[in-house]
Structure formats: C-alpha cells, structure tokens
N, C-alpha and C. Protein backbone atom coordinates (compact mmCIF):
# COMPACT_ATOMS: atom_id res chain seq x y z
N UNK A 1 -13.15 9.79 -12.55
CA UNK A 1 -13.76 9.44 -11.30
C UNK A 1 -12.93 8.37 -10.61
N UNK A 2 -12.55 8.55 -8.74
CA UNK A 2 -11.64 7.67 -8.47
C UNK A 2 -12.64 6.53 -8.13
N UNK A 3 -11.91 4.78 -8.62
CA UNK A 3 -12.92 4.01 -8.81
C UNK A 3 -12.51 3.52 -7.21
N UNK A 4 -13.57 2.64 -6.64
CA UNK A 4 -14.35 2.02 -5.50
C UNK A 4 -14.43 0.74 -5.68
N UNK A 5 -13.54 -0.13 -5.27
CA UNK A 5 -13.40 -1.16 -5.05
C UNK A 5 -14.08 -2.23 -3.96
N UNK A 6 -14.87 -3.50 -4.16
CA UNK A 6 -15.51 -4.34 -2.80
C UNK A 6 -15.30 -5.62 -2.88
N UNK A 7 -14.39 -6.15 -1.92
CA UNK A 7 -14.13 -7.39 -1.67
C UNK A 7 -15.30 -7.50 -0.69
N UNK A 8 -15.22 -8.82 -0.29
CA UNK A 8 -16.52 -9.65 0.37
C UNK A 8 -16.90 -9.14 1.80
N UNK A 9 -15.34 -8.47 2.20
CA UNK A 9 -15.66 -7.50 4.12
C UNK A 9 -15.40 -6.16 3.78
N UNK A 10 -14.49 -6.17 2.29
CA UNK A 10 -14.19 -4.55 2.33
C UNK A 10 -14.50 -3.44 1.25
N UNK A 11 -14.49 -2.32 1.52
CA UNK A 11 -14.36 -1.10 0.38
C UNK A 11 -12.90 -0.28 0.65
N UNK A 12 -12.84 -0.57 -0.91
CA UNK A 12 -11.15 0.50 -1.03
C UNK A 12 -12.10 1.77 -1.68
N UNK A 13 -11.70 2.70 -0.87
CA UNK A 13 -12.63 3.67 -1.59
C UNK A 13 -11.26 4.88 -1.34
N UNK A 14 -11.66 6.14 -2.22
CA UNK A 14 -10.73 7.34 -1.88
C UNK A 14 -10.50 8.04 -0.90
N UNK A 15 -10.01 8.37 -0.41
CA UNK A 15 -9.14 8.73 0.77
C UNK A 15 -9.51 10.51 0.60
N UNK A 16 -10.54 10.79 1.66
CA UNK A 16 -10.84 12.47 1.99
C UNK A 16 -9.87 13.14 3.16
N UNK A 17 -9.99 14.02 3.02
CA UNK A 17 -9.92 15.32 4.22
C UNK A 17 -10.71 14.34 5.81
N UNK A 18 -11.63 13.99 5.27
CA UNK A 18 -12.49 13.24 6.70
C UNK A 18 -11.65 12.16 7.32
N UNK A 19 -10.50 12.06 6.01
CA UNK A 19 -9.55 10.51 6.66
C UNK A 19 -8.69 10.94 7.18
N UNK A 20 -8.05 12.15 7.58
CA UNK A 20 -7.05 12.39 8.03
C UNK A 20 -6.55 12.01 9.40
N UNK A 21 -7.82 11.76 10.12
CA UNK A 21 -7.65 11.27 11.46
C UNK A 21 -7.21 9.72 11.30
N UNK A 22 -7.71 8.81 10.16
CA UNK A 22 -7.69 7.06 10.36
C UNK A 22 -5.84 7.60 9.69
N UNK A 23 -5.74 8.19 8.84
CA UNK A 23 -4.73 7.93 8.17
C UNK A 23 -3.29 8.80 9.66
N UNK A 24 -3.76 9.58 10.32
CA UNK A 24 -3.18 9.71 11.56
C UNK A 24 -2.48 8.13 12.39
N UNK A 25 -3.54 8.17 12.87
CA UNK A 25 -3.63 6.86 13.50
C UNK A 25 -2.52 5.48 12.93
N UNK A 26 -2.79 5.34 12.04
CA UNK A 26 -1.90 4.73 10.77
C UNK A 26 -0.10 5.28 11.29
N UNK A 27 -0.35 5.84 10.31
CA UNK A 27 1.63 6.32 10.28
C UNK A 27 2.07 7.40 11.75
N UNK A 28 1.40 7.17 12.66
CA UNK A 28 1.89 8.04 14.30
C UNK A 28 2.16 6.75 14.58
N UNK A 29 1.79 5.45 14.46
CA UNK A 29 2.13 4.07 15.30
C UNK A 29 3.39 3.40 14.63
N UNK A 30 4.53 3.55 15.58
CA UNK A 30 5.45 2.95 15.42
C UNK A 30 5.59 1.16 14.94
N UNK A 31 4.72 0.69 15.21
CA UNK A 31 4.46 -0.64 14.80
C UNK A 31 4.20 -0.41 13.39
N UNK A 32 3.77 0.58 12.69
CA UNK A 32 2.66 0.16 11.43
C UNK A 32 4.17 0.75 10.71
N UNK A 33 4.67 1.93 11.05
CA UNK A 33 5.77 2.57 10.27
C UNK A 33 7.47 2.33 10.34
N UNK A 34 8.05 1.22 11.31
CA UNK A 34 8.97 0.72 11.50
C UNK A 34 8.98 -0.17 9.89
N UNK A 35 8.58 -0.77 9.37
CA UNK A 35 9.12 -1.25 7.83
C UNK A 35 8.90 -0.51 6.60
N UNK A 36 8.44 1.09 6.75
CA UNK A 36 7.88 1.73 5.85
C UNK A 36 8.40 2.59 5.09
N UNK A 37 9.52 3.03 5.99
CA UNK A 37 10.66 3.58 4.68
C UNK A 37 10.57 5.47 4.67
N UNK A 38 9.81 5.55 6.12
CA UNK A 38 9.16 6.99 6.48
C UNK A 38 9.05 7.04 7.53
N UNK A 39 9.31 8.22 8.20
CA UNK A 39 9.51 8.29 9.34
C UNK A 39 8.21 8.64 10.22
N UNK A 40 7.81 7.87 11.26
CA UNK A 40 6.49 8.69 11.59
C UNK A 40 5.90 9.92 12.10
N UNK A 41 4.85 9.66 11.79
CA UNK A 41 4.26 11.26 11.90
C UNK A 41 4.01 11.89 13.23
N UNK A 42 3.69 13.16 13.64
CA UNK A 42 3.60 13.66 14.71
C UNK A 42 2.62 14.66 14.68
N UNK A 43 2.06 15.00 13.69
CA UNK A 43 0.75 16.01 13.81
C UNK A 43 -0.12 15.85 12.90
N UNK A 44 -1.67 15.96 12.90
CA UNK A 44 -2.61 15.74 11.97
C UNK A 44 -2.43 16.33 10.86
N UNK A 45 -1.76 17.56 10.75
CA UNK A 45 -1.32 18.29 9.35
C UNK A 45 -0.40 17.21 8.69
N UNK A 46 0.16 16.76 9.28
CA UNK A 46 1.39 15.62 8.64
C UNK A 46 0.43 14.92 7.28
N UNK A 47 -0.88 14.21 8.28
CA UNK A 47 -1.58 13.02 7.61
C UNK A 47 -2.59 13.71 6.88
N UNK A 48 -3.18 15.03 6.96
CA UNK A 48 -4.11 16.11 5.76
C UNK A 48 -3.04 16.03 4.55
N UNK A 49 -1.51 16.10 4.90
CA UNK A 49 -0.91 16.31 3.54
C UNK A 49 -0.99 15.12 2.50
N UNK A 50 -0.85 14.22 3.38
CA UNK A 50 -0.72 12.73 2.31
C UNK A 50 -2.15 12.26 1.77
N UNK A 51 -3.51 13.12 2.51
CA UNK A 51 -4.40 13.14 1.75
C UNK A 51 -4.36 13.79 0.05
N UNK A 52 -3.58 14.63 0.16
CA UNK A 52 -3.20 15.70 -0.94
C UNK A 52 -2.50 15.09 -1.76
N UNK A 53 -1.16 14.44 -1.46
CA UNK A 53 -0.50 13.70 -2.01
C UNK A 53 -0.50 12.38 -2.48
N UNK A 54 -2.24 11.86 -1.86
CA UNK A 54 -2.67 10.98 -2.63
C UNK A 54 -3.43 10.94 -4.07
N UNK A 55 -3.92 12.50 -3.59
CA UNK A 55 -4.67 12.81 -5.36
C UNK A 55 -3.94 13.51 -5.93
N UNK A 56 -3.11 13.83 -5.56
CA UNK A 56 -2.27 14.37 -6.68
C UNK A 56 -1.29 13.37 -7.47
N UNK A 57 -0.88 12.54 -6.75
CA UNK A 57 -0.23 11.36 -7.41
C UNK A 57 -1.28 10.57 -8.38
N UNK A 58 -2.61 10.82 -8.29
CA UNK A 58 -3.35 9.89 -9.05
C UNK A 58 -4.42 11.19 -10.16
N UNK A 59 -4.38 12.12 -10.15
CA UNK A 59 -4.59 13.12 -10.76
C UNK A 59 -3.23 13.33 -12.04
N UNK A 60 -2.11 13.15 -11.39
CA UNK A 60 -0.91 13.25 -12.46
C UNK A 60 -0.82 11.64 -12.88
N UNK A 61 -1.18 10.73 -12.47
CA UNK A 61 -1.03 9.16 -13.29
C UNK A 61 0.48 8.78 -12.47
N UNK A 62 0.45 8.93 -11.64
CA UNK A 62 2.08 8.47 -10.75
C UNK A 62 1.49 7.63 -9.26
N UNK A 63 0.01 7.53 -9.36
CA UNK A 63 -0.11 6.55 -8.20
C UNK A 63 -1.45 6.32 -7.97
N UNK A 64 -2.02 5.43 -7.01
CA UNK A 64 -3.04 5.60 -6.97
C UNK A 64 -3.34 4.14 -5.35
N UNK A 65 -4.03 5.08 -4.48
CA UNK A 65 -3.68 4.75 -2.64
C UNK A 65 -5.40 4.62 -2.62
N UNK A 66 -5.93 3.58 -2.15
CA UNK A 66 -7.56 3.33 -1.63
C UNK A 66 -7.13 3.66 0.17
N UNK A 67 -8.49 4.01 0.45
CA UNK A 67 -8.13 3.87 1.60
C UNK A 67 -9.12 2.22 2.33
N UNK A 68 -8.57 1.87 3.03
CA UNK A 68 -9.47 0.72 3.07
C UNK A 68 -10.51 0.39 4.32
N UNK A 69 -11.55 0.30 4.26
CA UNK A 69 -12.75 0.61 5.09
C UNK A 69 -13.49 -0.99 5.42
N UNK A 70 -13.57 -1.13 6.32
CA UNK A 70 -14.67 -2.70 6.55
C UNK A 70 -15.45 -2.21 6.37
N UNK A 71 -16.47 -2.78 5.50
CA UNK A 71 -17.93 -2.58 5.14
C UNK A 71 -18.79 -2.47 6.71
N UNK A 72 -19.61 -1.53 6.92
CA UNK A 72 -20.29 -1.12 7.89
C UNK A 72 -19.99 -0.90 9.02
N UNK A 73 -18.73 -0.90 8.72
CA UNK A 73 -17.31 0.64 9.81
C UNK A 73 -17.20 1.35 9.42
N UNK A 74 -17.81 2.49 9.07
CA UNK A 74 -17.17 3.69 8.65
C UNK A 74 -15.86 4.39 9.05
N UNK A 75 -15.01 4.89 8.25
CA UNK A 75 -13.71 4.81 9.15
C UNK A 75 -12.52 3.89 8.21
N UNK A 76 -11.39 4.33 7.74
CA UNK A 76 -10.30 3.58 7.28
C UNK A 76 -9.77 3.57 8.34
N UNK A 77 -9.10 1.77 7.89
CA UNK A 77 -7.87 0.92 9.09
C UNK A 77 -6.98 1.19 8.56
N UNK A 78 -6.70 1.57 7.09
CA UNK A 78 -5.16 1.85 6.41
C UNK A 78 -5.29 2.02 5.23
N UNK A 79 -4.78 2.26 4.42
CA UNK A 79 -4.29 2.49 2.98
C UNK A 79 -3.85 1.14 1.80
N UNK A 80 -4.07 1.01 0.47
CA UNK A 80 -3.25 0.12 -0.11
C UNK A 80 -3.16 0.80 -1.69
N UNK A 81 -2.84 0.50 -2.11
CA UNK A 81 -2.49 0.98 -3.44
C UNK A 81 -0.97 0.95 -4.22
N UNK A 82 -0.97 2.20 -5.78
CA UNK A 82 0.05 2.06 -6.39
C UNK A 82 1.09 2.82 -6.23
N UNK A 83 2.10 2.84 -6.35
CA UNK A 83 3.75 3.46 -6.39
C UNK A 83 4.09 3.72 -7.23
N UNK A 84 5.02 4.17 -7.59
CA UNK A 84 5.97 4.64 -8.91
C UNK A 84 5.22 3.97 -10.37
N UNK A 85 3.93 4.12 -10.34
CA UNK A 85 2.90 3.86 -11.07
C UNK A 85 3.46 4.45 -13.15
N UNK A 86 3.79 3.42 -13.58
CA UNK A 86 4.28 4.16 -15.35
C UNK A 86 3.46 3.60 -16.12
N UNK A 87 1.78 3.68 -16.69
CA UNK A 87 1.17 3.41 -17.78
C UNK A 87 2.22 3.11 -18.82
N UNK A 88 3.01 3.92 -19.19
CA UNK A 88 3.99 3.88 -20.51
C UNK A 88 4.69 2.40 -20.60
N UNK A 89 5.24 2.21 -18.81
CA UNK A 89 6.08 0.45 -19.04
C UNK A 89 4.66 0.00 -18.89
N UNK A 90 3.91 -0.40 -18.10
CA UNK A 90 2.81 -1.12 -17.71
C UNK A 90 3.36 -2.01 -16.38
N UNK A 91 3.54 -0.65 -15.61
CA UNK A 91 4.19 -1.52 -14.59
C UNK A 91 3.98 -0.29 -13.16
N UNK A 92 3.45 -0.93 -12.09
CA UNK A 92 3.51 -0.29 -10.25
C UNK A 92 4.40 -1.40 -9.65
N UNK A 93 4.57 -0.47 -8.10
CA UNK A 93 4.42 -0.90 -7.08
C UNK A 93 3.46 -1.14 -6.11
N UNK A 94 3.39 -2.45 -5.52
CA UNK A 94 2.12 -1.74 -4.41
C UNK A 94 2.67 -1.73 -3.37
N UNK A 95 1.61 -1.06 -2.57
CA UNK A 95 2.09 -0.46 -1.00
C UNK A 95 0.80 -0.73 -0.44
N UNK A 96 0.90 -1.09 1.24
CA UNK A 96 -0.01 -0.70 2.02
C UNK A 96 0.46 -0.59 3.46
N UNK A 97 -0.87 -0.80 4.19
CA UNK A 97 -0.21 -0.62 5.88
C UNK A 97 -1.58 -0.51 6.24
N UNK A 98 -1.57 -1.39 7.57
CA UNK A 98 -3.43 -1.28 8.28
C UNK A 98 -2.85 -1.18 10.16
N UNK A 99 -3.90 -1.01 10.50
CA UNK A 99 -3.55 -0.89 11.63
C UNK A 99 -3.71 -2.23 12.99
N UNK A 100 -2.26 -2.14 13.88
CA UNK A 100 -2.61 -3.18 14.41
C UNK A 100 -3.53 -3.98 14.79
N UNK A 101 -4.63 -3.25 15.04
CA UNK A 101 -5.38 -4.38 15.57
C UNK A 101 -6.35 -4.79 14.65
N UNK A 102 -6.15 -4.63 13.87
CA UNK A 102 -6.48 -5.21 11.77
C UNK A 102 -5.60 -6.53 11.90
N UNK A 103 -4.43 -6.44 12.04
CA UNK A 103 -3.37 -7.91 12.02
C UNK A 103 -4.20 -8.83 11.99
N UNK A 104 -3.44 -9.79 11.33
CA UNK A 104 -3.82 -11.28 11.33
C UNK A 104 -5.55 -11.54 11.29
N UNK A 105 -6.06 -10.93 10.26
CA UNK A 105 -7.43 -10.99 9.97
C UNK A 105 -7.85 -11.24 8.90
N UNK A 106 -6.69 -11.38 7.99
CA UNK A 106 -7.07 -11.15 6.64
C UNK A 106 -7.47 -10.42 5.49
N UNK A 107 -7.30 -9.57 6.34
CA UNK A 107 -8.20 -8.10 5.20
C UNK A 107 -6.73 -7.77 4.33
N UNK A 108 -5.51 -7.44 5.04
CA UNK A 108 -4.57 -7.19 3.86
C UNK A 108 -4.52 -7.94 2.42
N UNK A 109 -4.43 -9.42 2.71
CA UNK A 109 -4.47 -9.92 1.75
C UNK A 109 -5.79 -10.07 0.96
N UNK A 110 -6.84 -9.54 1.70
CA UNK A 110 -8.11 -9.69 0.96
C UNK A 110 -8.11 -8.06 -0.15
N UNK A 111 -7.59 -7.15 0.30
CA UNK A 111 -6.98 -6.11 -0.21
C UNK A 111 -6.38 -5.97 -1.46
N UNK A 112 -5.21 -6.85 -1.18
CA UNK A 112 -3.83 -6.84 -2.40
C UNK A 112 -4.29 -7.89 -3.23
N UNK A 113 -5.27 -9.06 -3.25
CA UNK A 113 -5.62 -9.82 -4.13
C UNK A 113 -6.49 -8.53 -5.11
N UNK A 114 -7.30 -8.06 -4.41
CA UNK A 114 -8.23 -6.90 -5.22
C UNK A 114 -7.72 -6.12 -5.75
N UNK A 115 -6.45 -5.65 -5.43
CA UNK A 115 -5.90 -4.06 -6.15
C UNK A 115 -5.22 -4.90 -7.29
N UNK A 116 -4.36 -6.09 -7.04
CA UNK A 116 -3.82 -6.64 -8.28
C UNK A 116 -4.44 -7.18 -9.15
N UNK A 117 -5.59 -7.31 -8.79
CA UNK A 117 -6.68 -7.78 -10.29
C UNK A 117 -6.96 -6.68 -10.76
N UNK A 118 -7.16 -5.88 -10.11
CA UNK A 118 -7.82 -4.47 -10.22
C UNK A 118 -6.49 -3.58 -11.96
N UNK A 119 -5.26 -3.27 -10.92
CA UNK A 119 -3.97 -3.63 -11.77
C UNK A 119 -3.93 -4.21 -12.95
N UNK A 120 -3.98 -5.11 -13.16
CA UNK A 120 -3.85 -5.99 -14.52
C UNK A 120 -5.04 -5.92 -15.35
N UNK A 121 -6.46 -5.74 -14.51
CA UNK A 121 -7.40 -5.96 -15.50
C UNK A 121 -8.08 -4.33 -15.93
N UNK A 122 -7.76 -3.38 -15.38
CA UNK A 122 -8.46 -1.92 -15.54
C UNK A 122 -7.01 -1.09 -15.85
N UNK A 123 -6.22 -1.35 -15.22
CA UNK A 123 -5.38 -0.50 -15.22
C UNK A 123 -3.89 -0.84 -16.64
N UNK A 124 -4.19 -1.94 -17.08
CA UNK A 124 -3.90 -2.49 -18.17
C UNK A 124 -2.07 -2.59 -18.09
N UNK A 125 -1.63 -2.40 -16.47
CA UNK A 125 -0.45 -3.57 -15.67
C UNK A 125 0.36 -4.98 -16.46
N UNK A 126 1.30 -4.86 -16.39
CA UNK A 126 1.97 -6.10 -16.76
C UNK A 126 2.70 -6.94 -15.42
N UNK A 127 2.77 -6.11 -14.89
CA UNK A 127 4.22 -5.79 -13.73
C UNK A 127 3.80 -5.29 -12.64
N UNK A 128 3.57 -5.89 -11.50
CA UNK A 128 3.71 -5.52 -10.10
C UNK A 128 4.76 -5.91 -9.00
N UNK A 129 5.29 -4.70 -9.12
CA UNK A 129 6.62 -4.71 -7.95
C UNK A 129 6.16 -4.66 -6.63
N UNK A 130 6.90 -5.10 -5.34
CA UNK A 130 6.67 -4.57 -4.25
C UNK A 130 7.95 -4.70 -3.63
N UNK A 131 8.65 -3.24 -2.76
CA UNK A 131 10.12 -3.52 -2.39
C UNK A 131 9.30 -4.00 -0.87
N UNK A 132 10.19 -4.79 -0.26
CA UNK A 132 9.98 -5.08 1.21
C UNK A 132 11.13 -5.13 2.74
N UNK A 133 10.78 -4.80 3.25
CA UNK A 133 12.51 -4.50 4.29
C UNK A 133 12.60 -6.34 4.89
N UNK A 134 13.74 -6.90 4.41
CA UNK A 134 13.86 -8.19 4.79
C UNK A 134 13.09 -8.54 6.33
N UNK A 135 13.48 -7.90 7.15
CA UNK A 135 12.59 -8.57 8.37
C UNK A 135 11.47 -7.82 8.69
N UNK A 136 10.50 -8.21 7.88
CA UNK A 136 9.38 -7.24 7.71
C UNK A 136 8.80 -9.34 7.40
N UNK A 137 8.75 -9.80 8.29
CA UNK A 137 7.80 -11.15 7.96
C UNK A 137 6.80 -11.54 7.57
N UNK A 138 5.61 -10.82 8.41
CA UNK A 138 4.39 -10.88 7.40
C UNK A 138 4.27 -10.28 6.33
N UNK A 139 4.79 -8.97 5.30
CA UNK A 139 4.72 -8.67 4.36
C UNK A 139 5.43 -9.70 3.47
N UNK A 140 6.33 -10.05 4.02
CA UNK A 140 7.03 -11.28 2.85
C UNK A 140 6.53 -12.53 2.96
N UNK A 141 5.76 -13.08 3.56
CA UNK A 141 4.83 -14.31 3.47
C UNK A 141 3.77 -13.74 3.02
N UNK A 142 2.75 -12.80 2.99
CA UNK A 142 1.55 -12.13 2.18
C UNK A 142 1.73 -11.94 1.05
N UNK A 143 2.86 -11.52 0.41
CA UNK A 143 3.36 -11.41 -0.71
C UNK A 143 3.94 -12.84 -1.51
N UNK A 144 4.38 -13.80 -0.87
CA UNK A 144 4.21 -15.03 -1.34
C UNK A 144 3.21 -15.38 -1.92
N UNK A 145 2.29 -15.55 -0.43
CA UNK A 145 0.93 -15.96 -0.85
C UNK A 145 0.42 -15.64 -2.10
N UNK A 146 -0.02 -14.26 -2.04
CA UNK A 146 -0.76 -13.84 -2.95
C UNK A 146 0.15 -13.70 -4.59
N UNK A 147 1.50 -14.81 -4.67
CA UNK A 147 1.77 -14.97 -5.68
C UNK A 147 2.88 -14.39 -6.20
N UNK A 148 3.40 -13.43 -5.49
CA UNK A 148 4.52 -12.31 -5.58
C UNK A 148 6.00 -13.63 -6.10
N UNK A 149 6.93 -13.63 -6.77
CA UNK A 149 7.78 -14.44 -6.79
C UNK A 149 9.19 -13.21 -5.74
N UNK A 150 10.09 -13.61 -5.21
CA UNK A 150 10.83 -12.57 -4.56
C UNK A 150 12.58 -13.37 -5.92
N UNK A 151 12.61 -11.26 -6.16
CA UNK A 151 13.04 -11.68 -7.42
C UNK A 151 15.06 -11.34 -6.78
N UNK A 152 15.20 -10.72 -5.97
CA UNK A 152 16.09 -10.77 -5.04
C UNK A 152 16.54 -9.61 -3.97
N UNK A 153 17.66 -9.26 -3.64
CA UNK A 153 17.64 -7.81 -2.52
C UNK A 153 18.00 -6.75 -3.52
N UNK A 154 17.75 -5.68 -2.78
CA UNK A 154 18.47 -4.68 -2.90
C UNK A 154 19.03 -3.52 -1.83
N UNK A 155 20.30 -3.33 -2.27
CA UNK A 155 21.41 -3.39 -0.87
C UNK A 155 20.63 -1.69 -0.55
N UNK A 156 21.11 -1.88 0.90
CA UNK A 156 20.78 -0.46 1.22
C UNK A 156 19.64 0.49 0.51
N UNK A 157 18.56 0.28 0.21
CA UNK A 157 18.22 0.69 -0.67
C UNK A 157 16.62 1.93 0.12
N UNK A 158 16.13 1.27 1.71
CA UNK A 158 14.97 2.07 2.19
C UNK A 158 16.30 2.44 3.47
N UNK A 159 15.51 4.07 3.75
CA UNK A 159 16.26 4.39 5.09
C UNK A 159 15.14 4.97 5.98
N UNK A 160 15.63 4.16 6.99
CA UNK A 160 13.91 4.40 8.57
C UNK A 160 15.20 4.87 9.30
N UNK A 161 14.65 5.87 9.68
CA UNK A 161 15.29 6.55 10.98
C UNK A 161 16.90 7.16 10.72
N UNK A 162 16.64 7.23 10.00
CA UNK A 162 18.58 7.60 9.38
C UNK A 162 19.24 6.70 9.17
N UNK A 163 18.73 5.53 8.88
CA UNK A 163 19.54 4.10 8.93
C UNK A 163 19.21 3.16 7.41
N UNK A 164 20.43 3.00 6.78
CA UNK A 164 19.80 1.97 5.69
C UNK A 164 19.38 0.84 5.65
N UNK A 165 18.71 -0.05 4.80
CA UNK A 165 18.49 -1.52 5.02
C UNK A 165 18.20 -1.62 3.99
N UNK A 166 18.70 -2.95 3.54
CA UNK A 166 18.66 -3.74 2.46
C UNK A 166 16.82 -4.36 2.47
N UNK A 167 16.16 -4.40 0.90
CA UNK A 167 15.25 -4.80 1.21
C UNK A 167 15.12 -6.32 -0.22
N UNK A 168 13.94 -6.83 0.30
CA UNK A 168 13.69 -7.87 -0.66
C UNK A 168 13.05 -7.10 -1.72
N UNK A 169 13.30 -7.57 -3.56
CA UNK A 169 12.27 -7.10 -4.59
C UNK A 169 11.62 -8.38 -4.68
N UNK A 170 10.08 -7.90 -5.28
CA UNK A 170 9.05 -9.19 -5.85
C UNK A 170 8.85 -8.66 -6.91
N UNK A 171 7.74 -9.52 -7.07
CA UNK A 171 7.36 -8.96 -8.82
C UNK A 171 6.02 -9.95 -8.53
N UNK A 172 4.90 -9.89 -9.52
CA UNK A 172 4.01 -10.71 -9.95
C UNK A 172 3.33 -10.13 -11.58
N UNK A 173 3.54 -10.76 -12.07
CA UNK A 173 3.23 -11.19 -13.60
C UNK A 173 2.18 -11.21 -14.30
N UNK A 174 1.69 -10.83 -15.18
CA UNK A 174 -0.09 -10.60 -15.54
C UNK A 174 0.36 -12.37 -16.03
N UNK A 175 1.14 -12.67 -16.84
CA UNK A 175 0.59 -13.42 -17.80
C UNK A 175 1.08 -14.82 -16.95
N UNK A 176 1.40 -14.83 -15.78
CA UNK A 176 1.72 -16.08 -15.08
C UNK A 176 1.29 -17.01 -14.64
C-alpha cells in the first residue's frame, strides 16, 4: 500500500490518473522545468505518462514521487519524492518541483523535511543524495537548510534543452 504522508499544511499522498492535470500544470511551466534536467511538456498525455512512471518506479523499488496536496485543496501543487532509489546500498535521491505560485511559502521545505524522515526512518536510508543545477538558488539554500552538506560539482552532468551544465552534489546522513 502506497503510504500517505501529513505535515502540519500538507498531504504527500499518491499521484492518480485524476493528477494528470496538477502534474500538467507543473512540468508545461517553464519556470518550474528550467533546473529540471527535462524538457517541458506539451500535452496532457505527456503528464498521464509520468503518472505511470511513477508507480511503476515504486512497484519495481526504483522510486517513489508523493504528490503534494495542501490539506483542504484538493488538487496537487507538485511532486516530491525518491530517485535512483537502491534498498541494497540504502541510499536515494530526492527530487521535487511545486508550482510558482507555491514559492516562497514554505511547503517545499515542509515537504523534504517529511520525505527525509520518512527515508531514514521507514524506508531504512542511510544516504540521501540530491543533484542540483548550480544556479538553481533556492534549491541550494533549501537543501542547506534542511541539512543537505554540498559534497561538490559534477561537470556537465544534467542536459535542459540540448545544453549541458554542471550541477552541485549533496548528501545528508542518517547518522549525522
């Protein structure tokens, strides 16, 4: 059963067929998908697929994406979850993305504090990575915050738009 997460404004809950429109909305906005490492989308079939490709990544143990909902909005502002997810090391990435006019509210980080407890204490995590595209600012001060150490670059490593860029690695530590 996919588990349901509640911070104090939000629910990370699973991501349906019914989300395809919030998760539209999401990756069609050039603002949300300029540091994302994917190119944006252009048709609602685009964003039905990554519904698919969210349970299937977490059906095979290779990921696992909440979608994230303000309590008594029905409706996801964006996505957060795991990446290249390996039980075997005890080690993800996380990822997310909300939508502009979510910014500067706090819910991301009210988010990624939850999935990384979530991480370490259910999911039995040692290791949380997150790659980030150097001028991607608020992800690399959120990721401070919430404890991330930035462990250094890696060259060329995401490509947006046919173009490479070097990004920052983090890490955060169960036992730190």
């Amino acid at each position: 059963m996919f588990p349901t997460l509640d911070t104090e404004r939000l629910r990370l809950r699973e991501i349906t067929q019914a989300d395809a429109g919030g998760l539209f909305a999401c990756f069609s906005d050039d603002r949300v998908t300029r540091f994302y490492g994917q190119e944006t989308v252009h048709t609602i079939e685009q964003a039905e697929a990554f519904v698919d490709f969210f349970a299937n990544s977490y059906k095979d143990k290779r990921g696992i994406r909440w979608g994230i909902e303000v309590k008594e909005h029905p409706g996801i502002i964006g996505t957060i979850g795991f990446n290249a997810w390996s039980p075997k090391h005890k080690r993800a990435e996380i990822g997310y993305e909300i939508l502009p006019e979510h910014w500067r509210k706090g819910y991301t980080f009210e988010a990624v504090t939850k999935v990384i407890q979530y991480g370490f204490d259910e999911l039995g995590l040692t290791r949380i990575g997150a790659v980030v595209f150097l001028d991607n600012e608020a992800s690399n001060q959120l990721l401070s915050k919430a404890g991330f150490q930035r462990e250094g670059i890696l060259r060329e490593y995401m490509y947006q738009n046919g173009k490479a860029y070097d990004t920052y690695v983090y890490s955060i530590l169960k036992n730190t």
